[in-house]
Protein backbone atom coordinates (compact mmCIF):
# COMPACT_ATOMS: atom_id res chain seq x y z
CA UNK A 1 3.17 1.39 -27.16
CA UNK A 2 2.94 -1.55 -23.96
CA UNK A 3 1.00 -1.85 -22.10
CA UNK A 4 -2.43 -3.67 -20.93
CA UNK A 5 -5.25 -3.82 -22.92
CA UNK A 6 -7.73 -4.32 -20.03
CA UNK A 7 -7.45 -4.28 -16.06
CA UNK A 8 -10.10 -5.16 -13.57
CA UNK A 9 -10.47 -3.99 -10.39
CA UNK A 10 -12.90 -4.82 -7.84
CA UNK A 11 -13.78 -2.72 -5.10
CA UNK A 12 -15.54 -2.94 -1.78
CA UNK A 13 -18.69 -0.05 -0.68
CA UNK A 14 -15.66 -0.41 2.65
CA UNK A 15 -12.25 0.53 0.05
CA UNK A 16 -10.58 3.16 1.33
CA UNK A 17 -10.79 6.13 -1.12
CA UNK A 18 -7.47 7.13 -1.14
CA UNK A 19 -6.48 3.53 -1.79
CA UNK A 20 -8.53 3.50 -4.48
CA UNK A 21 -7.16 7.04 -6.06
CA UNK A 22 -3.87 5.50 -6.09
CA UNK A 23 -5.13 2.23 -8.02
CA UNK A 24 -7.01 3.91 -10.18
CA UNK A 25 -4.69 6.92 -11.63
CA UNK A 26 -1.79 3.37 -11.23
CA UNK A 27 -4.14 1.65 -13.87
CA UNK A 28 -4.27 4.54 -16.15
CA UNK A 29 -0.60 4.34 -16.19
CA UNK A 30 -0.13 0.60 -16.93
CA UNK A 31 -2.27 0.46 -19.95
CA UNK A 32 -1.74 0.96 -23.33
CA UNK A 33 -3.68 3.95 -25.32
CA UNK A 34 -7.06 2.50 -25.85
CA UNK A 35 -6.96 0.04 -22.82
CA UNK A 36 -9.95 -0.37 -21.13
CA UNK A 37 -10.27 -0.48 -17.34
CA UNK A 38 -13.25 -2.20 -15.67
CA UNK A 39 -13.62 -1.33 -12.06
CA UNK A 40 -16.57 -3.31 -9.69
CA UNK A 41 -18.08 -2.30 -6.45
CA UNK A 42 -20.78 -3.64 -4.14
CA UNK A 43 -21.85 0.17 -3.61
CA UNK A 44 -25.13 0.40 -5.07
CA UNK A 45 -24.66 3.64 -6.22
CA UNK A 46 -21.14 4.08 -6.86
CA UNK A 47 -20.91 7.57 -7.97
CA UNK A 48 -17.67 8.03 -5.70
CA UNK A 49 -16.25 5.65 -7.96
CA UNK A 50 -17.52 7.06 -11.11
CA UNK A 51 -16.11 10.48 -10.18
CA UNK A 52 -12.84 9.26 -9.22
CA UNK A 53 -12.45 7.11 -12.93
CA UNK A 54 -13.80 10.24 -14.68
CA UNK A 55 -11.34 12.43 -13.35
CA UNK A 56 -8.49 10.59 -14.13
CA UNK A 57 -9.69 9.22 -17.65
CA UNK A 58 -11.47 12.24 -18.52
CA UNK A 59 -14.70 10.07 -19.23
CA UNK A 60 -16.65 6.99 -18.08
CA UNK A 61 -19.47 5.15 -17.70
CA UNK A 62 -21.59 4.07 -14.84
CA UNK A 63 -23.62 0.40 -15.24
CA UNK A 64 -25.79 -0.22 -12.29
CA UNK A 65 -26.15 -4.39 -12.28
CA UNK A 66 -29.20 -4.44 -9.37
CA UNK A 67 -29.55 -8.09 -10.46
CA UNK A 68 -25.96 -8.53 -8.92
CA UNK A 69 -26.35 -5.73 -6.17
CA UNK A 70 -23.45 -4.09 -7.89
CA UNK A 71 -22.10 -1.28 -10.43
CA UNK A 72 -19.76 -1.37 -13.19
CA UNK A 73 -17.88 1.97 -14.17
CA UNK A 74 -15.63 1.44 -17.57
CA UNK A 75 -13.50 3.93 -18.80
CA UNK A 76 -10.82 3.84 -21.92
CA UNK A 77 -7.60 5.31 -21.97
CA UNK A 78 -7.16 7.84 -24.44
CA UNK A 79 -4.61 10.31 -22.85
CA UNK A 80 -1.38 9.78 -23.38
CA UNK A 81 0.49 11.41 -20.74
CA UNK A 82 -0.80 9.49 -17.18
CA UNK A 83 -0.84 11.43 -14.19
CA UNK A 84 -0.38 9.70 -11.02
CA UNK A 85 -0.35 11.81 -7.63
CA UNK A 86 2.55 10.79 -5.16
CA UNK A 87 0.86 9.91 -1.86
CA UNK A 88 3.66 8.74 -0.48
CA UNK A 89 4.02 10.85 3.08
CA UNK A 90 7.13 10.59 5.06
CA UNK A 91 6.63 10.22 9.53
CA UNK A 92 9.07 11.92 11.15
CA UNK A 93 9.20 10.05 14.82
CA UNK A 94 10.88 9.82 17.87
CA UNK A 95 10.79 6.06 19.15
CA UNK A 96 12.87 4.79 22.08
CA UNK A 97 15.04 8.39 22.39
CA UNK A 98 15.59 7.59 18.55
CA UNK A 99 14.84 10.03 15.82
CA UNK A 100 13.17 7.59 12.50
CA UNK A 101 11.61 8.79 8.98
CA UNK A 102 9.27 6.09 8.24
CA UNK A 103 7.25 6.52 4.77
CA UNK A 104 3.91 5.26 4.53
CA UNK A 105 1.93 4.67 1.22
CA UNK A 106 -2.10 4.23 1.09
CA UNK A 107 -2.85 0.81 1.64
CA UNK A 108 -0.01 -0.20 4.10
CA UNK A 109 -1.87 -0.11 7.81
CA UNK A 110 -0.33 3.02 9.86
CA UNK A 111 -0.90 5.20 6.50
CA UNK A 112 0.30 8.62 7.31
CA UNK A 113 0.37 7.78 11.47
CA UNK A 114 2.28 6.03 13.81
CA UNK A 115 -0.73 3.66 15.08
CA UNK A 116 -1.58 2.96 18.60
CA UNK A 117 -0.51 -0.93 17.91
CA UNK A 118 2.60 -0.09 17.13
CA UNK A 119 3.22 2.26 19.49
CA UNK A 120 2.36 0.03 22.55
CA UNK A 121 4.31 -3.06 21.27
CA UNK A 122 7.44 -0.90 20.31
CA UNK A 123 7.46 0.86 24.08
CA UNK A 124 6.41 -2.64 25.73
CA UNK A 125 8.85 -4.73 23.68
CA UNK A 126 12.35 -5.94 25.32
CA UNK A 127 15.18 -7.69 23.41
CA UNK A 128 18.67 -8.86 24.33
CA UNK A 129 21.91 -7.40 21.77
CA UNK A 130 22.29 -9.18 18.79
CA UNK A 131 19.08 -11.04 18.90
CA UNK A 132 17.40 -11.31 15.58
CA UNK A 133 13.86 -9.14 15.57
CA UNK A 134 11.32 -10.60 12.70
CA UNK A 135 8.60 -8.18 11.97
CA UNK A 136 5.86 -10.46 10.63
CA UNK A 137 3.18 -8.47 8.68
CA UNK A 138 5.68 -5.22 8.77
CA UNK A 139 3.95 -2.66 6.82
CA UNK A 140 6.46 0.14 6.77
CA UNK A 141 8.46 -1.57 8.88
CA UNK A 142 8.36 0.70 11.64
CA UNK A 143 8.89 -1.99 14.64
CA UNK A 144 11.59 -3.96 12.77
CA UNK A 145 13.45 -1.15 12.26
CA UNK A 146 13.31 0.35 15.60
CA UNK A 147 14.40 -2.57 18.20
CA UNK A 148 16.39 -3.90 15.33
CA UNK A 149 18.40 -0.69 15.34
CA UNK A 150 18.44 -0.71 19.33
CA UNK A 151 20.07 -4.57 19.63
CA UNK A 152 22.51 -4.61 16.64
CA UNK A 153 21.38 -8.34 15.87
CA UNK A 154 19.71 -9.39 12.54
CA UNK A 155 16.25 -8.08 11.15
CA UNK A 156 14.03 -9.48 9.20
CA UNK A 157 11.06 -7.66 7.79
CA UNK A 158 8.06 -9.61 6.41
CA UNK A 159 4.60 -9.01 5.08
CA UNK A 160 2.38 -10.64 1.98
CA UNK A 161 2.03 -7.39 0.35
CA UNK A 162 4.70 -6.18 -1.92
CA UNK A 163 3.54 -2.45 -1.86
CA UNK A 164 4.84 -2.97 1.72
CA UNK A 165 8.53 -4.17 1.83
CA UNK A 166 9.04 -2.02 -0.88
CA UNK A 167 8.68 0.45 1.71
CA UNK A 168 9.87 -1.42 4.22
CA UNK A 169 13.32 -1.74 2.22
CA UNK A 170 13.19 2.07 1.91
CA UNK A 171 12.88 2.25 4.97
CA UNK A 172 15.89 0.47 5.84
CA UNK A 173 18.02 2.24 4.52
CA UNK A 174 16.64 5.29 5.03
CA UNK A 175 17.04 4.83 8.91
CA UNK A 176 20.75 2.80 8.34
CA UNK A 177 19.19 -0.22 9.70
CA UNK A 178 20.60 -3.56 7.75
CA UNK A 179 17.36 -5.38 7.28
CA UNK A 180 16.44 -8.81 5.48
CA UNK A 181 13.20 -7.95 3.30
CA UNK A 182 10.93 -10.98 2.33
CA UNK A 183 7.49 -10.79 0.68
CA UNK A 184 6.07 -14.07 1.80
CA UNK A 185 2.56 -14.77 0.66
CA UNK A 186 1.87 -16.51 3.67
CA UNK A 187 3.56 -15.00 6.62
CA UNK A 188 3.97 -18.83 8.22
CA UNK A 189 7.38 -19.58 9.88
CA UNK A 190 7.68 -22.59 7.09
CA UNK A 191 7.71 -19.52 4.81
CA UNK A 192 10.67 -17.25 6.07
């Protein structure tokens, strides 16, 4: 069977928990039977953490390091079958007098809500037909995607994280907007 034999994965007291979820039950997937994952946190306690590893390995074990101001929780995998949750969740929104389905994953900003941010620059935002629209840092791609729908010119949807224009490409074509997808790890105008 593939598969990794160990993954790390660090974790700040801040992570978001569903975040973490996802990352967690994702690991359990990607390694092979008897893998070992290793997960870190700042949290002095950490028993969130232990919980969450527990219930997706079915056993673990919490380390407190207090001369590092940290714990360790280590589980092995010895299910076969992985279970991962889909936390994908689908936005139904109305944008401009336009109707849009944008999905949103944990750990893409504007996770299961059309954020204020977004909101604001989409209703203040004005662009001539056919001009090109770059989304720089596009999450879902919700702002692309909507003025790039409203001037028929080229978009271009960009962001470091590849959990987000994997989306973003859904996205696309989800909404019938033609879109250029880049994962650029530095989001610089050298880089597009």
């Amino acid at each position: 069977e593939k598969g990794y034999g160990l993954i790390a994965l660090p974790f700040s007291m801040r992570s978001d928990s569903v975040l973490a979820r996802d990352w967690i039950e994702e690991a359990h997937a990607a390694l092979a039977l008897g893998g070992v994952l290793l997960a870190g946190t700042d949290h002095p306690d950490a028993i969130w953490l232990y919980k969450a590893i527990k219930s997706v390995f079915g056993a673990a074990s919490l380390k407190r390091e207090t001369a590092l101001r940290g714990c360790l929780v280590s589980a092995r995998r010895r299910l076969k079958q992985a279970k991962i949750r889909d936390r994908r969740h689908t936005a139904n929104i109305r944008l401009r007098t336009q109707e849009f389905s944008i999905r949103t994953r944990p750990g893409i900003f504007g996770y299961r809500r059309l954020d204020p941010g977004t909101r604001a620059i989409i209703e203040v935002a004005r662009v001539g037909k056919g001009q090109t629209v770059a989304d720089i840092g596009c999450g879902p791609g919700t702002i692309g995607l909507v003025l790039g729908r409203e001037t028929g010119g080229a978009v271009i949807l960009c962001d470091s994280s590849q959990r987000a224009t994997e989306l973003a490409r859904e996205n696309a074509k989800a909404n019938a907007v033609p879109a250029e997808v880049l994962t650029a790890p530095d989001l610089s105008a050298q880089s597009l």
